[in-house]
Protein backbone atom coordinates (compact mmCIF):
# COMPACT_ATOMS: atom_id res chain seq x y z
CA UNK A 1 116.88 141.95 138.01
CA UNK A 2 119.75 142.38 135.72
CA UNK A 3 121.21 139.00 134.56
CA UNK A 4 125.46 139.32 133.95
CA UNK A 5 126.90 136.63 132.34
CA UNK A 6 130.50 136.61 131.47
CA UNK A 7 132.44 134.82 128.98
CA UNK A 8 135.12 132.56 129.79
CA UNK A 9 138.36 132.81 127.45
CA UNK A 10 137.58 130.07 125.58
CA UNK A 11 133.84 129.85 125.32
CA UNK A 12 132.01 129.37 122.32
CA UNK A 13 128.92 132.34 121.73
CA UNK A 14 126.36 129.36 121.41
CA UNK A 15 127.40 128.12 125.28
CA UNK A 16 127.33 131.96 126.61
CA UNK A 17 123.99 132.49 124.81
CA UNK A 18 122.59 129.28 126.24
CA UNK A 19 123.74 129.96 129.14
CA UNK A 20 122.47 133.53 129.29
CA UNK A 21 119.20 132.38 128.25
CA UNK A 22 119.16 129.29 130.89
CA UNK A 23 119.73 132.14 133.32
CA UNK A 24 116.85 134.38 132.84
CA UNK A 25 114.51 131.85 132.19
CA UNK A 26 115.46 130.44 135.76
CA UNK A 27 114.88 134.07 137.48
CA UNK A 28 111.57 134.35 135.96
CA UNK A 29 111.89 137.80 134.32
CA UNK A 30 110.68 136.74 130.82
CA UNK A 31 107.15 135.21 132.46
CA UNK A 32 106.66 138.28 134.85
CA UNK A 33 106.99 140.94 131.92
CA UNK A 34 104.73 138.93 129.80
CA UNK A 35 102.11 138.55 132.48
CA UNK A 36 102.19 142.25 132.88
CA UNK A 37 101.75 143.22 129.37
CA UNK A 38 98.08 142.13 129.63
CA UNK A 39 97.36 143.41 133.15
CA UNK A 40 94.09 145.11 133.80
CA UNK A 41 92.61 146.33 137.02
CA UNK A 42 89.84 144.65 139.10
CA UNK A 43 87.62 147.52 137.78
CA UNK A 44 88.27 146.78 134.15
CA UNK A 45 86.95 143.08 134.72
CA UNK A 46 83.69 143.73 136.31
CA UNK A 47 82.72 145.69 133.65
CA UNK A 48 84.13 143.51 131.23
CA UNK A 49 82.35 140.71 132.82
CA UNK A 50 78.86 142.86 133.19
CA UNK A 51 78.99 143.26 129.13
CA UNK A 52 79.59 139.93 129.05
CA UNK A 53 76.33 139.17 130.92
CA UNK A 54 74.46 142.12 128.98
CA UNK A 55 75.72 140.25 125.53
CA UNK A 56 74.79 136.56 126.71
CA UNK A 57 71.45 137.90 127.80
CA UNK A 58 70.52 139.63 124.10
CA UNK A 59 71.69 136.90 122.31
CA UNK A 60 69.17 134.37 124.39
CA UNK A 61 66.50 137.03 123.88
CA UNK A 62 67.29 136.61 119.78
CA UNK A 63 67.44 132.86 119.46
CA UNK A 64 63.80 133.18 121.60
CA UNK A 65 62.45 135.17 119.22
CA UNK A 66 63.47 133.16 116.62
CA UNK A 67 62.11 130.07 117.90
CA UNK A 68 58.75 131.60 118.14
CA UNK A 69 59.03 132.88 114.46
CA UNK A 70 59.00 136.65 115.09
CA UNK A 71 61.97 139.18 113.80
């Protein structure tokens, strides 16, 4: 998805920068490679999710404890 933009004879840099710009944020490149950068597979977020569980489940254990005044 290469964007080409070509200036005219008499166009000011701003205009072909803003129009370059205007360009790729129309195609959609810039918000594609940025939600890639972060991608993780399905397998990734079930175990992220299970030690998610694991942590929400010691901490409840903790604050029960400390409610009934042991360590």
């Amino acid at each position: 998805m290469i964007q080409v933009t070509k200036k005219d004879a008499k166009e000011p840099t701003e205009n072909l920068i803003r129009r370059f710009t205007r360009k790729v944020q129309q195609s959609g490149v810039v918000a594609q490679a940025k939600q890639m950068q972060y991608f993780e597979k399905d397998v990734s977020k079930r175990d992220r999710r299970l030690r998610a569980i694991v942590r929400k489940e010691r901490k409840a254990q903790k604050f029960k404890k400390i409610r009934l005044g042991q360590k």
